[in-house]
C-alpha atoms as a PDB file:
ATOM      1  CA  UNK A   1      -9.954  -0.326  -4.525  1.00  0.00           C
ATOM      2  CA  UNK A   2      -9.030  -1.098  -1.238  1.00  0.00           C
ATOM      3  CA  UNK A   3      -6.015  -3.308   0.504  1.00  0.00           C
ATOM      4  CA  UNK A   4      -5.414  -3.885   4.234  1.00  0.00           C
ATOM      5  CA  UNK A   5      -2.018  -3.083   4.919  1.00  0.00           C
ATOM      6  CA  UNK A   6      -0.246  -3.619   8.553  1.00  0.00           C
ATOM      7  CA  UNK A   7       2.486  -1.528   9.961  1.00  0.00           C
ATOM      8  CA  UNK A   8       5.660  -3.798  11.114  1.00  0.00           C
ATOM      9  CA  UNK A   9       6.656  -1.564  13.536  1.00  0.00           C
ATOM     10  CA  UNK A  10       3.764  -0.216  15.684  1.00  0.00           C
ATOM     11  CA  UNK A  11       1.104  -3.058  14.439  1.00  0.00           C
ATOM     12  CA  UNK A  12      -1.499  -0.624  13.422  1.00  0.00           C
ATOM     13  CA  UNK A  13      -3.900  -2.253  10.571  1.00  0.00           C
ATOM     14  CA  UNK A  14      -5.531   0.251   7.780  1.00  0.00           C
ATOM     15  CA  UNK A  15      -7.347  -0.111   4.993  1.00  0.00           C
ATOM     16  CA  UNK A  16      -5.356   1.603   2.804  1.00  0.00           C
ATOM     17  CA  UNK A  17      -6.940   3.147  -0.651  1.00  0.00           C
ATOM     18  CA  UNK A  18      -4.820   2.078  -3.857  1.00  0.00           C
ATOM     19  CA  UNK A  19      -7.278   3.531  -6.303  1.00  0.00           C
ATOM     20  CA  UNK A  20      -8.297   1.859  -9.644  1.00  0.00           C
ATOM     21  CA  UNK A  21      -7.466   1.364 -12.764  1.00  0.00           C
ATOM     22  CA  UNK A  22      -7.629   3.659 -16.161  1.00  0.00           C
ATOM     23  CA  UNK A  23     -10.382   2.500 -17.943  1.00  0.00           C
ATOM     24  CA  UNK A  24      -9.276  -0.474 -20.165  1.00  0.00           C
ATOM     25  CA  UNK A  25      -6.163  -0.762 -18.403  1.00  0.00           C
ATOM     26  CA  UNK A  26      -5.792  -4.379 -16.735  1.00  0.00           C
ATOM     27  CA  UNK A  27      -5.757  -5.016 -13.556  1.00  0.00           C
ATOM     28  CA  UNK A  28      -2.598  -6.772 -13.291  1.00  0.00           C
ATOM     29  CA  UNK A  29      -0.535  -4.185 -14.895  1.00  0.00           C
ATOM     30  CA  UNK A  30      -2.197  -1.266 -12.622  1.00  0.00           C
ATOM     31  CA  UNK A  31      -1.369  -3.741  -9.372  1.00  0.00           C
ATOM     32  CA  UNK A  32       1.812  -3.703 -10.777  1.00  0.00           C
ATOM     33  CA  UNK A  33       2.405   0.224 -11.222  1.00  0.00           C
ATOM     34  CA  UNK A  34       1.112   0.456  -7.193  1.00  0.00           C
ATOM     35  CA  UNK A  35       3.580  -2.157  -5.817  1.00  0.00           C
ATOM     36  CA  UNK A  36       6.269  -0.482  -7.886  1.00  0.00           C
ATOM     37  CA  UNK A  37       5.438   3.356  -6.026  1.00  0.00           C
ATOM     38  CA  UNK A  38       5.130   1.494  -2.549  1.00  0.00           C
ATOM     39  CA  UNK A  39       8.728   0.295  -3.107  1.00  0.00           C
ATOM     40  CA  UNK A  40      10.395   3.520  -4.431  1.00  0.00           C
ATOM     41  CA  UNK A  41       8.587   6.373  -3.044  1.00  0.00           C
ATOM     42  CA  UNK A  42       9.683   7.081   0.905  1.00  0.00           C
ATOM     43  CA  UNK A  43       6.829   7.658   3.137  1.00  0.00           C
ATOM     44  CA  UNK A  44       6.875  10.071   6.147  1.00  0.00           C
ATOM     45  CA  UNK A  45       4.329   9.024   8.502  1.00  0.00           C
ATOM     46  CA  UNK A  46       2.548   5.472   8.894  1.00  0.00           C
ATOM     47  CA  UNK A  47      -1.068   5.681   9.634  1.00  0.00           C
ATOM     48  CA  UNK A  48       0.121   4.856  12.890  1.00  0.00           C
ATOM     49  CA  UNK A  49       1.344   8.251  13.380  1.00  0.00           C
ATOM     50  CA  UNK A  50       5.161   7.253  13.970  1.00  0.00           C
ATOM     51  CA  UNK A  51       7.562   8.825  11.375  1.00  0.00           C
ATOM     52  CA  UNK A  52       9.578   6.752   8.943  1.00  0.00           C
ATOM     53  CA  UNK A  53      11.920   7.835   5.876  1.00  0.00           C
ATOM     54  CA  UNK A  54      11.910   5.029   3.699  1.00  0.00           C
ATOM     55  CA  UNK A  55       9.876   3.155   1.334  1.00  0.00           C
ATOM     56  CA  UNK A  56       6.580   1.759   2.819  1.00  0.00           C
ATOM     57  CA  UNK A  57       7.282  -1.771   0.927  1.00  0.00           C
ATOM     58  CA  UNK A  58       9.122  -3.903   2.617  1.00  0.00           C
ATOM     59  CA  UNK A  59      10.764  -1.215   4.759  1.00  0.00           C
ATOM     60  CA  UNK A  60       7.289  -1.077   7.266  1.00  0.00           C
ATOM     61  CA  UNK A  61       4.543  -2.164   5.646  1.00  0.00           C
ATOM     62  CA  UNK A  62       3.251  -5.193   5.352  1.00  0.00           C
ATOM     63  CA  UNK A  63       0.379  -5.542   2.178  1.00  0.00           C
ATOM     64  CA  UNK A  64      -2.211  -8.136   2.302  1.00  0.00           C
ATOM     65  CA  UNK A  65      -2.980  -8.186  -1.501  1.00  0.00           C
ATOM     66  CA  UNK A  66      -5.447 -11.313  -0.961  1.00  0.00           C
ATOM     67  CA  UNK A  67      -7.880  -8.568   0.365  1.00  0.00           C
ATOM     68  CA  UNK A  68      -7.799  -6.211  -2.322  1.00  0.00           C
ATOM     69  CA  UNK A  69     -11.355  -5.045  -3.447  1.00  0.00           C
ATOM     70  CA  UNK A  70     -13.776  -2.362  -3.511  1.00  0.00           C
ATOM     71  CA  UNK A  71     -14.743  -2.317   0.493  1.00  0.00           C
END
């Protein structure tokens, strides 16, 4: 699965791939587990190229979730 996902500080726009779910695992609970990492883990480099040393969410990114899906 797919989400578009904006940069804050340079503006770039990616599609950024969040992966799937573990079969039977719901949906909700797997979105969940993905917002949870993009909070705690600190990112290095935005697909922008600048570099940042903080969490991607809320710290730079900024996640569309109304267009997760496959494309």
């Amino acid at each position: 699965m797919k989400v578009d996902v904006r940069c804050k500080q340079c503006g770039q726009h990616a599609r950024l791939d969040v992966g799937a779910p573990a079969a039977g695992q719901p949906l909700e609970d797997y979105l969940h587990l993905v917002r949870e990492r993009l909070l705690h883990r600190p990112s290095f480099e935005c697909f922008g190229g600048h570099v940042e040393l903080r969490p991607p969410v809320p710290g730079f990114w900024e996640v569309d979730w109304g267009t997760l899906g496959d494309e």
